[in-house]
PDB file of N, CA and C in Angstrom:
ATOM      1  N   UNK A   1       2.095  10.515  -5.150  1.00  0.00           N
ATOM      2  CA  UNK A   1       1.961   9.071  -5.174  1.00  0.00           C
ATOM      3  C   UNK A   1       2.858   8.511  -6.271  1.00  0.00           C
ATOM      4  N   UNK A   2       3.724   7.808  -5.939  1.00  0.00           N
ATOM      5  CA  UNK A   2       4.713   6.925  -7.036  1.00  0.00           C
ATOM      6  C   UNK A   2       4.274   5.397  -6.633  1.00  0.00           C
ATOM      7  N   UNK A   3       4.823   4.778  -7.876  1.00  0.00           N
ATOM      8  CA  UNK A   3       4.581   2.901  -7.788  1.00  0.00           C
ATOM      9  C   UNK A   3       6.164   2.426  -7.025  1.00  0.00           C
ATOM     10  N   UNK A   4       5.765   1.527  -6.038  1.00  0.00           N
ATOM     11  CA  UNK A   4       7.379   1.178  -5.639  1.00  0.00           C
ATOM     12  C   UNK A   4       6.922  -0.261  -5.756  1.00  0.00           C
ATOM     13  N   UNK A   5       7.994  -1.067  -5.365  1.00  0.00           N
ATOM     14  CA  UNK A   5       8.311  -2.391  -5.760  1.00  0.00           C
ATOM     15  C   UNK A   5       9.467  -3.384  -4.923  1.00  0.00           C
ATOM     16  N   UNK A   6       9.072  -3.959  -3.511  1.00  0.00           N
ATOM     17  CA  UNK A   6      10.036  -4.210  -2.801  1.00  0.00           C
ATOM     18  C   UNK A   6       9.824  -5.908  -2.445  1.00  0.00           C
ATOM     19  N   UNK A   7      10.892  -6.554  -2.011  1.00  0.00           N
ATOM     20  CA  UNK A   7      11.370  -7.619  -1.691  1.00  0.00           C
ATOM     21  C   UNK A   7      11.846  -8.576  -0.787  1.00  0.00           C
ATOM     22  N   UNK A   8      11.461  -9.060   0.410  1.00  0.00           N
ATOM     23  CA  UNK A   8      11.914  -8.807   1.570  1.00  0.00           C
ATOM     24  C   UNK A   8      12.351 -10.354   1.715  1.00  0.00           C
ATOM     25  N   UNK A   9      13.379 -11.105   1.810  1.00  0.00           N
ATOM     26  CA  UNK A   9      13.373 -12.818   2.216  1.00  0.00           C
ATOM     27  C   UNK A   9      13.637 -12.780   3.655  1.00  0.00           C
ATOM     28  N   UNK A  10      12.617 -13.818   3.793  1.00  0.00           N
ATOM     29  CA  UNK A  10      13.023 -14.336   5.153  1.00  0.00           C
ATOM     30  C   UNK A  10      12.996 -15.796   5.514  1.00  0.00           C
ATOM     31  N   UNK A  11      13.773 -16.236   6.841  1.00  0.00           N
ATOM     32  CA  UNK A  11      13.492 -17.601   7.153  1.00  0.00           C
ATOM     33  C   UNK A  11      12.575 -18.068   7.628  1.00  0.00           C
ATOM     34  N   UNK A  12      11.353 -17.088   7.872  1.00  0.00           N
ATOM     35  CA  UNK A  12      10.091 -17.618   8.479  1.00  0.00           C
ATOM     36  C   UNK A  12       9.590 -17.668   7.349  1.00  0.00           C
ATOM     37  N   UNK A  13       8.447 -19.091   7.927  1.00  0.00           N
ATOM     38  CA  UNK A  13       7.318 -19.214   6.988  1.00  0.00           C
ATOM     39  C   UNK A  13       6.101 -18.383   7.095  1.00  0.00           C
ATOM     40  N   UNK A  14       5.260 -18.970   6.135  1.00  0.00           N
ATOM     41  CA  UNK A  14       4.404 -17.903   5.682  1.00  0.00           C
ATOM     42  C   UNK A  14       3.041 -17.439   6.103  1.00  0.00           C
ATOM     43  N   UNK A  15       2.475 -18.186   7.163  1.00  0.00           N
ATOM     44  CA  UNK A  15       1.572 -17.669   8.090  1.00  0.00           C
ATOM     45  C   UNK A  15       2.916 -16.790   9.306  1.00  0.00           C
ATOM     46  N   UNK A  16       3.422 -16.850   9.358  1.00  0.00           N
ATOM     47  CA  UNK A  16       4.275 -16.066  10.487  1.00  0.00           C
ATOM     48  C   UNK A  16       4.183 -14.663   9.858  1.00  0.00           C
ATOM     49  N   UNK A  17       4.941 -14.493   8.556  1.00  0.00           N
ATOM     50  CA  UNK A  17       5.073 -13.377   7.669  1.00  0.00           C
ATOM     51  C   UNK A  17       3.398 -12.916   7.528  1.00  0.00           C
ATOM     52  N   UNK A  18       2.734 -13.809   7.323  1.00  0.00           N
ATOM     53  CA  UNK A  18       1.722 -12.753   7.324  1.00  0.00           C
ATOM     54  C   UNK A  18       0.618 -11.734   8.310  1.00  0.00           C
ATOM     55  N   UNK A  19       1.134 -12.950   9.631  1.00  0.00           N
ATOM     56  CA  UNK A  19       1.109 -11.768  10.970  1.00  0.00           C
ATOM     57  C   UNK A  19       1.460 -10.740  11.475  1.00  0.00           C
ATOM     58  N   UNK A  20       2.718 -11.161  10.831  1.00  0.00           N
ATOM     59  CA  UNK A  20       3.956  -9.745  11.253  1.00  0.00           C
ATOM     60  C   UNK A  20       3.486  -8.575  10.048  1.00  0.00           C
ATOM     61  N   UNK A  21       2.912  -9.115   9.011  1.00  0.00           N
ATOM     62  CA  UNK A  21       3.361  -7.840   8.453  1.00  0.00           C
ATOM     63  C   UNK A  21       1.575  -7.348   8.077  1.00  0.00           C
ATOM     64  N   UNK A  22       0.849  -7.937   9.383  1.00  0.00           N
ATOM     65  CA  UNK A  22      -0.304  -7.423   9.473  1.00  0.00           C
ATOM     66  C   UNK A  22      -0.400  -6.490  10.401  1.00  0.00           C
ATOM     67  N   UNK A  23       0.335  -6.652  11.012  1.00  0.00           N
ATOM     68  CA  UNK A  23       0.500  -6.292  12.278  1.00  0.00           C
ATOM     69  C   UNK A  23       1.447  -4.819  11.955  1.00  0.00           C
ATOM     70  N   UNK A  24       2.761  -4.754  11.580  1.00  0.00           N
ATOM     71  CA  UNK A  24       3.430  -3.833  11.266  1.00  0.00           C
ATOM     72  C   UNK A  24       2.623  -2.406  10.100  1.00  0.00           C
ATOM     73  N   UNK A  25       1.733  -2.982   9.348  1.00  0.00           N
ATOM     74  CA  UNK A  25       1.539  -2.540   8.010  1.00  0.00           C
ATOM     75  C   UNK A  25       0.141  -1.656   8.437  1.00  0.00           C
ATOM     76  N   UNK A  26      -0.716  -2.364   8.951  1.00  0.00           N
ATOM     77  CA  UNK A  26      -1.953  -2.430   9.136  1.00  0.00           C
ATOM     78  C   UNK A  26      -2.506  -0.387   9.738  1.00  0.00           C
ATOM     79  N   UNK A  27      -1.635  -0.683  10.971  1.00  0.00           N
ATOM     80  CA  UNK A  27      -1.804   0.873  11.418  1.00  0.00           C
ATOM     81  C   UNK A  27      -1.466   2.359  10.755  1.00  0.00           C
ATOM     82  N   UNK A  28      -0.292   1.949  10.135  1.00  0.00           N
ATOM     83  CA  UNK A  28       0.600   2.916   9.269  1.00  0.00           C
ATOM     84  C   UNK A  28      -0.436   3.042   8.139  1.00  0.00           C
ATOM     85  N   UNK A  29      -1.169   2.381   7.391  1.00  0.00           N
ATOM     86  CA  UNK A  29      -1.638   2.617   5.941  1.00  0.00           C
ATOM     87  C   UNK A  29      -2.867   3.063   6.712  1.00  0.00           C
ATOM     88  N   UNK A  30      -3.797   2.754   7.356  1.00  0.00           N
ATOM     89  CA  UNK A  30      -4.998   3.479   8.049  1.00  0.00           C
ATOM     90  C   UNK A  30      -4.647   4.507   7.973  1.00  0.00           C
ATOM     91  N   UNK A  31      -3.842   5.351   9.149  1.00  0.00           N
ATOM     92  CA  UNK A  31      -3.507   6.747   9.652  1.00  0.00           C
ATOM     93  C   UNK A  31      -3.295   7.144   7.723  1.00  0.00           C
ATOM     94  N   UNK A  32      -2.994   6.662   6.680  1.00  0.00           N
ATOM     95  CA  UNK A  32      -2.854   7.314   5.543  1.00  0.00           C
ATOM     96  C   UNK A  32      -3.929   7.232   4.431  1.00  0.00           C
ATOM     97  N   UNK A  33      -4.487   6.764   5.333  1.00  0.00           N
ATOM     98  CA  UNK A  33      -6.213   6.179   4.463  1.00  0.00           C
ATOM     99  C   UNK A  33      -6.396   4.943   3.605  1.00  0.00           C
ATOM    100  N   UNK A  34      -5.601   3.863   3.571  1.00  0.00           N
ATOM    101  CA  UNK A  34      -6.230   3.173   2.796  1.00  0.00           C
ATOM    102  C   UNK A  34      -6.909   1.874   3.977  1.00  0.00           C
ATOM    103  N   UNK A  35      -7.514   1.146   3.225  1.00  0.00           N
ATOM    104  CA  UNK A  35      -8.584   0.307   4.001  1.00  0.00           C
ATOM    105  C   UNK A  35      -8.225  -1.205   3.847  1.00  0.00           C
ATOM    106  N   UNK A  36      -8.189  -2.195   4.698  1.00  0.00           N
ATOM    107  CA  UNK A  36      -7.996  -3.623   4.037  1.00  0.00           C
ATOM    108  C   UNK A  36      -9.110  -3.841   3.444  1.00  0.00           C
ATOM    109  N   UNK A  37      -9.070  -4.343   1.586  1.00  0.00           N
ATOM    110  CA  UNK A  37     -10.210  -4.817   1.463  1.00  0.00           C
ATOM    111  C   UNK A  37     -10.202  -6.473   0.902  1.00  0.00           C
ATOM    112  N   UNK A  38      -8.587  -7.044   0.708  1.00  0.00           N
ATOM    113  CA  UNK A  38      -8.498  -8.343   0.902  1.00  0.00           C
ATOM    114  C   UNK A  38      -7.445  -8.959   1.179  1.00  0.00           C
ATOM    115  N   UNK A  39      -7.505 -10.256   2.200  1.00  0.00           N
ATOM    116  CA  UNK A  39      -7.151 -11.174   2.775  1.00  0.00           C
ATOM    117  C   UNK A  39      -6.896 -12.365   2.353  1.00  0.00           C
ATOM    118  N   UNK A  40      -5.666 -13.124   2.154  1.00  0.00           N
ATOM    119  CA  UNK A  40      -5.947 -14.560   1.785  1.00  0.00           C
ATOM    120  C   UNK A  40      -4.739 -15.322   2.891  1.00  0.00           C
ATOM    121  N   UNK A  41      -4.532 -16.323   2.590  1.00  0.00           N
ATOM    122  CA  UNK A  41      -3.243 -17.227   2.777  1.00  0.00           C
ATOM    123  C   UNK A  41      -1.942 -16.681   2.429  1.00  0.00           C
ATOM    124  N   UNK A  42      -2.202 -16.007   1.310  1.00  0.00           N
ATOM    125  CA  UNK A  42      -0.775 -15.416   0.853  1.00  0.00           C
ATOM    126  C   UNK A  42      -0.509 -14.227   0.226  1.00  0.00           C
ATOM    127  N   UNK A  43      -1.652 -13.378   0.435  1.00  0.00           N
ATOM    128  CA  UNK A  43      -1.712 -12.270  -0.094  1.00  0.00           C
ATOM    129  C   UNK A  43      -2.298 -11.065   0.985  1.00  0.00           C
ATOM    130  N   UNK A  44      -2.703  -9.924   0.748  1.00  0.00           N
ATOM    131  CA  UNK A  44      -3.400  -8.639   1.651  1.00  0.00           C
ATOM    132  C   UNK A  44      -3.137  -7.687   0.689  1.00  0.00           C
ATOM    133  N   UNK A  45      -4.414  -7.309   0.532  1.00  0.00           N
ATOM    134  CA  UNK A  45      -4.576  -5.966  -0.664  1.00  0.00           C
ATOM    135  C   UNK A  45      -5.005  -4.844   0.601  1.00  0.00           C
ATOM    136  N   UNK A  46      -4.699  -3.712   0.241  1.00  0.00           N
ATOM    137  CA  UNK A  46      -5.527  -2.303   0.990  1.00  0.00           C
ATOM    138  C   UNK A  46      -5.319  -1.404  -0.216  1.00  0.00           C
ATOM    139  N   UNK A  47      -6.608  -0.843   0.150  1.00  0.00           N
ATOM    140  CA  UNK A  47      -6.423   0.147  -1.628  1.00  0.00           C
ATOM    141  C   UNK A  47      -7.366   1.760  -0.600  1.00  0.00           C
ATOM    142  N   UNK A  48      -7.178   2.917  -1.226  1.00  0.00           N
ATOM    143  CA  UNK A  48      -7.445   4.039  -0.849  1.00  0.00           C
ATOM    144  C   UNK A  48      -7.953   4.776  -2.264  1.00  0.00           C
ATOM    145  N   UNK A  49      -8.557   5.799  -2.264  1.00  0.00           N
ATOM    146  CA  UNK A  49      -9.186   6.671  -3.223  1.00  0.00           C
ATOM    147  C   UNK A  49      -8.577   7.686  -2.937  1.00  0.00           C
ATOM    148  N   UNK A  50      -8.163   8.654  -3.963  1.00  0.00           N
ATOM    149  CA  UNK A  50      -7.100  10.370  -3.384  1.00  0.00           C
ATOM    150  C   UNK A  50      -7.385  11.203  -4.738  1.00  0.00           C
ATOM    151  N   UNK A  51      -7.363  12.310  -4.248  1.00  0.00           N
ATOM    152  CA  UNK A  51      -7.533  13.352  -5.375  1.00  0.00           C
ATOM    153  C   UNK A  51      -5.942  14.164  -5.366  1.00  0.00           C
ATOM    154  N   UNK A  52      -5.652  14.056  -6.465  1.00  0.00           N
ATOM    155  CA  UNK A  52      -4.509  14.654  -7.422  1.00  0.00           C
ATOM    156  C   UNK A  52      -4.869  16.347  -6.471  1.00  0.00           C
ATOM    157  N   UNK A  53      -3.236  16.465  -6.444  1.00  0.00           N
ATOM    158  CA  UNK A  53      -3.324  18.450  -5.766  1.00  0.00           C
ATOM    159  C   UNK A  53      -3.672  19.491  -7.063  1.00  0.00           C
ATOM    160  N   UNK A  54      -3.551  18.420  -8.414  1.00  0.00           N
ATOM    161  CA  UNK A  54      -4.007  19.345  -9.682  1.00  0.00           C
ATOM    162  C   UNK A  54      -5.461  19.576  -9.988  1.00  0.00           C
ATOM    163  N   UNK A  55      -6.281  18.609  -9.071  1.00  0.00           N
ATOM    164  CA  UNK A  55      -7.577  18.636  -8.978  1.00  0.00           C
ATOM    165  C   UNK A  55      -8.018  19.928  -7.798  1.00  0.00           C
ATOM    166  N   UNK A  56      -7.452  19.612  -7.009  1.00  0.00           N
ATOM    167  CA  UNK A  56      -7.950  20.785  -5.953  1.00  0.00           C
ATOM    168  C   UNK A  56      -7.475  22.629  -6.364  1.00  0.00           C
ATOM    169  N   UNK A  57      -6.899  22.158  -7.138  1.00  0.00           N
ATOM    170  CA  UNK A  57      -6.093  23.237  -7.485  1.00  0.00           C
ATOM    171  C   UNK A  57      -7.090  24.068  -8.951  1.00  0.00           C
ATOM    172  N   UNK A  58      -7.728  23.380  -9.553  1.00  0.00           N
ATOM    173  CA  UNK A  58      -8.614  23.074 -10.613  1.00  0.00           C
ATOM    174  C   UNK A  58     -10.036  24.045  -9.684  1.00  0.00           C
ATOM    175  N   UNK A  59     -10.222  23.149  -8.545  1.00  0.00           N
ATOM    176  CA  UNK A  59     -11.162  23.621  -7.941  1.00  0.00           C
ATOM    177  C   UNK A  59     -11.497  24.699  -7.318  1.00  0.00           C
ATOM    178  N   UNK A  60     -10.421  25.081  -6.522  1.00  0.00           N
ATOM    179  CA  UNK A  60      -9.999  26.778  -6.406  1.00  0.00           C
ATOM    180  C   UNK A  60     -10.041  27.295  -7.092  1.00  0.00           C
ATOM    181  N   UNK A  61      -9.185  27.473  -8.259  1.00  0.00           N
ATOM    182  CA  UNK A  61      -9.017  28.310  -9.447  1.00  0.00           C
ATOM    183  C   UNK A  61     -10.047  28.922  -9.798  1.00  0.00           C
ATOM    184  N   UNK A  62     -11.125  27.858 -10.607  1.00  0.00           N
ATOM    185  CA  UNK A  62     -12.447  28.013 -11.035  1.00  0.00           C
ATOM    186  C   UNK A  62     -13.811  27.841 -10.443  1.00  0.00           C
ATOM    187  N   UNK A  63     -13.637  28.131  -8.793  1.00  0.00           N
ATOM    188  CA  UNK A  63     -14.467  28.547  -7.743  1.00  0.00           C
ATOM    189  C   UNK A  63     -15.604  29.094  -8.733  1.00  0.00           C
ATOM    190  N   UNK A  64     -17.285  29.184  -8.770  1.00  0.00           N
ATOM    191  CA  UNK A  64     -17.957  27.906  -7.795  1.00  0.00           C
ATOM    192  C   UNK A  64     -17.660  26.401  -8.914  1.00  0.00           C
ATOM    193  N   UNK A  65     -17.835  27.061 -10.612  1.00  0.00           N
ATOM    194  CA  UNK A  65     -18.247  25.611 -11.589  1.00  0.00           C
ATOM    195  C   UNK A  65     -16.715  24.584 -10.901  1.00  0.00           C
ATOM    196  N   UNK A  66     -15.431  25.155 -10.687  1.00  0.00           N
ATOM    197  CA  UNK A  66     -14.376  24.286 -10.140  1.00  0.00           C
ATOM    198  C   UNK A  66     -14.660  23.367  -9.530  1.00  0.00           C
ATOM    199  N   UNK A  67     -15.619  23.358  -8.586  1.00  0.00           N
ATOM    200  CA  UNK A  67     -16.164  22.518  -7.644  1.00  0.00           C
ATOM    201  C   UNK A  67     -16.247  21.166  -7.945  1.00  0.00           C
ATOM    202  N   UNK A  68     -16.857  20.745  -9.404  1.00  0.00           N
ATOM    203  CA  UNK A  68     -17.106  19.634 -10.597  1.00  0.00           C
ATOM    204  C   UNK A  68     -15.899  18.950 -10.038  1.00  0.00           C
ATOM    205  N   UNK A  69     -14.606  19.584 -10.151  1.00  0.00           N
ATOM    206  CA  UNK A  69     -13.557  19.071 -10.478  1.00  0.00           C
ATOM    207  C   UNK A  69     -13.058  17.895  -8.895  1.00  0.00           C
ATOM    208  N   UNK A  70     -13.854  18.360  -7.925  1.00  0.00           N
ATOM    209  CA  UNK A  70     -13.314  17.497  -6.865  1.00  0.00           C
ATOM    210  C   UNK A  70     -14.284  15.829  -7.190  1.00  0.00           C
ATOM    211  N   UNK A  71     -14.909  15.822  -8.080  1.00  0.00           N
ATOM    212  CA  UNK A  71     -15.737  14.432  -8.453  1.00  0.00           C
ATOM    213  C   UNK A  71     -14.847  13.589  -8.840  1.00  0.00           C
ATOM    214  N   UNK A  72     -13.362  14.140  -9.660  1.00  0.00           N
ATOM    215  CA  UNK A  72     -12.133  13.414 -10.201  1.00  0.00           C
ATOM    216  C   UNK A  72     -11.597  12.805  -8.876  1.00  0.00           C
ATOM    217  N   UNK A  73     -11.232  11.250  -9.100  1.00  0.00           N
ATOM    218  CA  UNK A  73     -10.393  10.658  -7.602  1.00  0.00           C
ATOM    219  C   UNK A  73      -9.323   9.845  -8.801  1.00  0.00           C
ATOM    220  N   UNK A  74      -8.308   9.608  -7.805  1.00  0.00           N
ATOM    221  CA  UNK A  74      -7.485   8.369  -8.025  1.00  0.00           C
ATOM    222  C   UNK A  74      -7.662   7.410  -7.458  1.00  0.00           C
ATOM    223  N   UNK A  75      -6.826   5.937  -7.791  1.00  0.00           N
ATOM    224  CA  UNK A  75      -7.322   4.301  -6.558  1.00  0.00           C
ATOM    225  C   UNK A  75      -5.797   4.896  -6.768  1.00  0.00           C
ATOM    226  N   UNK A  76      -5.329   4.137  -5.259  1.00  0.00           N
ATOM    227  CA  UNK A  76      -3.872   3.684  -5.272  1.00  0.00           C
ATOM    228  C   UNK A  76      -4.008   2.014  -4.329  1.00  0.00           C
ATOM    229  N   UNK A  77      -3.527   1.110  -4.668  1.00  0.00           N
ATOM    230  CA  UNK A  77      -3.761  -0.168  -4.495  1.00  0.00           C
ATOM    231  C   UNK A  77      -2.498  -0.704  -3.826  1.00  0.00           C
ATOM    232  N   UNK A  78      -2.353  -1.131  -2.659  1.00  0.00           N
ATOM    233  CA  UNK A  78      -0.895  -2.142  -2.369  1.00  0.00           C
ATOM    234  C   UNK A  78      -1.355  -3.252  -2.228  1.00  0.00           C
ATOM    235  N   UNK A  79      -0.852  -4.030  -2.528  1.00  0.00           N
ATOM    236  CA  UNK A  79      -0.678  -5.379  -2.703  1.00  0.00           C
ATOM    237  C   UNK A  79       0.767  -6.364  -1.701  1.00  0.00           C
ATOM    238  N   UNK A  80       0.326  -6.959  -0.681  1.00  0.00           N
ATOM    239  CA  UNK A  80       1.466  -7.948  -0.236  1.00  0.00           C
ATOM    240  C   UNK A  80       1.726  -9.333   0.137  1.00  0.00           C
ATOM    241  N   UNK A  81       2.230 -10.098  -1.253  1.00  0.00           N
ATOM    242  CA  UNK A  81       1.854 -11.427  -1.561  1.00  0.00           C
ATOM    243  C   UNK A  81       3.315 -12.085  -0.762  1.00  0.00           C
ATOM    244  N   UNK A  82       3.051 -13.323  -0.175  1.00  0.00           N
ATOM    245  CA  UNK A  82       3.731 -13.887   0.728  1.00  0.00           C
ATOM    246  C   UNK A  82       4.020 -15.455  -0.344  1.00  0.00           C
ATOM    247  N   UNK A  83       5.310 -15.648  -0.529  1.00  0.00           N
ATOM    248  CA  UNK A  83       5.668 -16.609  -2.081  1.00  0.00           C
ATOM    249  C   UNK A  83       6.742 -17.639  -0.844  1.00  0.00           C
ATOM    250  N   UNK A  84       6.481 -18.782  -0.957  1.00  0.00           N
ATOM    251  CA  UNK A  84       7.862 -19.733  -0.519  1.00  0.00           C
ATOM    252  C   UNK A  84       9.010 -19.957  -1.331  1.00  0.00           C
ATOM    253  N   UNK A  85      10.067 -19.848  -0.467  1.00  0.00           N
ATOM    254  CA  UNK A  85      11.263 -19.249  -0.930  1.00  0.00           C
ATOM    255  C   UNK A  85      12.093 -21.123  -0.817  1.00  0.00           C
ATOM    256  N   UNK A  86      12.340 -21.609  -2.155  1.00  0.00           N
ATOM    257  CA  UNK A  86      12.833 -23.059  -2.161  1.00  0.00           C
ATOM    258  C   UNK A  86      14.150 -23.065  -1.577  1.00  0.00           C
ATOM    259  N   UNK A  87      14.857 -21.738  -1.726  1.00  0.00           N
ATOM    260  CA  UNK A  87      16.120 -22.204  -1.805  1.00  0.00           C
ATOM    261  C   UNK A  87      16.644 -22.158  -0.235  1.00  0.00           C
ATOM    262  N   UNK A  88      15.895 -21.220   0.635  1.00  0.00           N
ATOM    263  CA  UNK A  88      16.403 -21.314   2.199  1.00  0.00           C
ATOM    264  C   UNK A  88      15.133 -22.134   2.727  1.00  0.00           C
ATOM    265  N   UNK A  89      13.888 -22.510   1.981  1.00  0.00           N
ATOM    266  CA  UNK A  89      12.913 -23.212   2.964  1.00  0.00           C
ATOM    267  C   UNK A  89      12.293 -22.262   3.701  1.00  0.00           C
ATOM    268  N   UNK A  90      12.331 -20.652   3.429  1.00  0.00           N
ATOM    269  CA  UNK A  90      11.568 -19.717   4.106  1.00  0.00           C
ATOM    270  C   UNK A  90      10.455 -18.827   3.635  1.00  0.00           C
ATOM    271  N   UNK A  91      10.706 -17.653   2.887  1.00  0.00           N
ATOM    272  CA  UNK A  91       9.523 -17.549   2.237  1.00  0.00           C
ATOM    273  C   UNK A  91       9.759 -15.607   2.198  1.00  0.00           C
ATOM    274  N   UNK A  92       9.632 -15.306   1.177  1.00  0.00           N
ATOM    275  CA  UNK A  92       9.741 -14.145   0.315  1.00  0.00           C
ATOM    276  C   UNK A  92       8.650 -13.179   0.321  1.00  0.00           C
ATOM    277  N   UNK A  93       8.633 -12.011   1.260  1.00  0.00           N
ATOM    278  CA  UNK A  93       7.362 -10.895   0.772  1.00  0.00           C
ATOM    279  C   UNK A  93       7.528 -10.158   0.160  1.00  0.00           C
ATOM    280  N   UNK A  94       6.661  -9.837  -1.205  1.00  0.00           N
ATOM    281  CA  UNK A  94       6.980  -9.316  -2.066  1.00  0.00           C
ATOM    282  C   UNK A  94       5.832  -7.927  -1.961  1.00  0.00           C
ATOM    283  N   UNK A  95       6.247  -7.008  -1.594  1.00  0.00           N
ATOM    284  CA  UNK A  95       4.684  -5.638  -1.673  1.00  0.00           C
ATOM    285  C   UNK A  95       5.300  -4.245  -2.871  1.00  0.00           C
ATOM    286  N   UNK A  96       4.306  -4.138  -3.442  1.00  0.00           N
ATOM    287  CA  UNK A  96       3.972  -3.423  -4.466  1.00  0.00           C
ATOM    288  C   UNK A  96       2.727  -2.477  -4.347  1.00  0.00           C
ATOM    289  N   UNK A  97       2.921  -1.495  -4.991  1.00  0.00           N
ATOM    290  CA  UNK A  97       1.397  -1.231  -5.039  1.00  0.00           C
ATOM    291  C   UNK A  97       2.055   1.143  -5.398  1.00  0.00           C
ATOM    292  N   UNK A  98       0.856   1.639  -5.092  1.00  0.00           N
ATOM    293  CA  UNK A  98       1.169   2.982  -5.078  1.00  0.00           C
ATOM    294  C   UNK A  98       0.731   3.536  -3.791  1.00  0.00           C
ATOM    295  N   UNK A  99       2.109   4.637  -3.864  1.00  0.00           N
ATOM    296  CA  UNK A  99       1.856   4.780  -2.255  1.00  0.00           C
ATOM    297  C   UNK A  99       2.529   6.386  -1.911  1.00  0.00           C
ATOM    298  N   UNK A 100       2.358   7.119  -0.947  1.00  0.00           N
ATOM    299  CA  UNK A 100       2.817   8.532  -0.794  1.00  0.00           C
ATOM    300  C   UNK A 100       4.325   7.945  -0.454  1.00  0.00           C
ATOM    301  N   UNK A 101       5.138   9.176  -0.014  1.00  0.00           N
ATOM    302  CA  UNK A 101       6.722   9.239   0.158  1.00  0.00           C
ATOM    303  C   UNK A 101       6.725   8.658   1.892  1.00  0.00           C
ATOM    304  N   UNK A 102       5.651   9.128   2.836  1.00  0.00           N
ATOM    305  CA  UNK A 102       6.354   8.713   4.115  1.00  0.00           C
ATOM    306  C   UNK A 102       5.626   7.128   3.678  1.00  0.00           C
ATOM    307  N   UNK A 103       4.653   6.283   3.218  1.00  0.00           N
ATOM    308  CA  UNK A 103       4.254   5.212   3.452  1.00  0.00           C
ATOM    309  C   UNK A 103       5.453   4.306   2.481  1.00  0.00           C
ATOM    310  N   UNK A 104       5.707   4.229   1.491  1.00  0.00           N
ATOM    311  CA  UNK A 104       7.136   4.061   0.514  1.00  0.00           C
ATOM    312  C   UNK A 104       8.305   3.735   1.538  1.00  0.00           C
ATOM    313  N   UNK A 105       8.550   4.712   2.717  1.00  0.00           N
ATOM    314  CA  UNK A 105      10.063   4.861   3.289  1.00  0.00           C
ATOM    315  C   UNK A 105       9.677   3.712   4.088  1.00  0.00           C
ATOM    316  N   UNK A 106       8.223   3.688   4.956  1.00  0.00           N
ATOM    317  CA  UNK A 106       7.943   3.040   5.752  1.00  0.00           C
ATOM    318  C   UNK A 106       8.254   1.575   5.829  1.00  0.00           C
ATOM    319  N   UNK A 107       7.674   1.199   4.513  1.00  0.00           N
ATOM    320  CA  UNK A 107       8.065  -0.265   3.927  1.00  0.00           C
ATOM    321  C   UNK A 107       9.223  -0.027   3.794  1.00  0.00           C
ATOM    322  N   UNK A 108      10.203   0.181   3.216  1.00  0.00           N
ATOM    323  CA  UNK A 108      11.694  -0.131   3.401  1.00  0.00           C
ATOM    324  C   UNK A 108      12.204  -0.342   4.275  1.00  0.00           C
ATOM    325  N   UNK A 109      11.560   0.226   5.705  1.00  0.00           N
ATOM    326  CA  UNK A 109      12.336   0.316   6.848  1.00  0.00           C
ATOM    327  C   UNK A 109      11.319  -1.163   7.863  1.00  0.00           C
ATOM    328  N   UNK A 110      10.660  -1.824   6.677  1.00  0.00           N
ATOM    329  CA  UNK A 110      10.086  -2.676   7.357  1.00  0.00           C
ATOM    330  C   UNK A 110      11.165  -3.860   8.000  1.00  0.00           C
ATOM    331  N   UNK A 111      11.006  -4.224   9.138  1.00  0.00           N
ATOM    332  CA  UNK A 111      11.821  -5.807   9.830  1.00  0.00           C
ATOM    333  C   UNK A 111      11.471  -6.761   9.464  1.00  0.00           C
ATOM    334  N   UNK A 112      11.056  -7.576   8.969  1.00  0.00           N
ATOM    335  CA  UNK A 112      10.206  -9.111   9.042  1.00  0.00           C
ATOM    336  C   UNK A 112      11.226  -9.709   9.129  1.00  0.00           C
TER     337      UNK A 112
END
C-alpha cells in the first residue's frame, strides 16, 4: 500500500463527474475491499482495513501465541473531492488516499 495523489480536469461539471466516477471507481475498489462509507455533493470517501504481510508473517513464525499478531490492522482511506475549475468553467477531480499497485494504476488510467 503506497499514498498516491492525482488530478484529473475536466469540462464537465460536477454532478456529471461525480456519476462517472461512481460509476467507474465503485466496482474496482469493492473487488479490492474497500467499502463506500461517504457521500456528498463533492466528495466520496471508501476506506478498507488490511493487515501488513509483516503481520501475517509475525503470525506464522510464532504459531500458536503469533496468532495475537493478526489483531494488528491497517485503514487505508481514498478520498475523491470534485472542486470547480474557474478557469475553463468545468471542474477538477482531485483523488488521494492509500491504495495497492493494481488500484493506483487503475486511477491513472481513469477517463472522466
Amino acid at each position: 500500500m503506497k499514498y498516491f495523489d492525482l488530478e484529473f480536469e475536466t469540462p464537465k461539471q460536477q454532478q456529471e463527474v461525480l456519476r462517472e466516477a461512481l460509476a467507474a471507481c465503485t466496482g474496482q475498489l469493492a473487488a479490492n475491499g474497500y467499502m463506500l462509507t461517504s457521500q456528498s455533493e463533492v466528495a466520496i470517501t471508501y476506506h478498507r482495513k488490511y493487515r501488513h504481510w509483516g503481520v501475517i508473517l509475525l503470525a506464522v513464525l510464532f504459531f500458536p501465541i503469533g496468532l495475537l499478531a493478526l489483531l494488528i490492522t491497517d485503514d487505508a482511506t481514498i478520498t475523491a473531492t470534485i472542486e470547480p475549475d474557474d478557469d475553463s468553467g468545468g471542474s477538477v477531480l482531485i483523488i488521494n488516499g492509500k491504495a495497492p499497485k493494481n488500484v493506483r494504476k487503475g486511477f491513472e488510467e481513469l477517463r472522466i
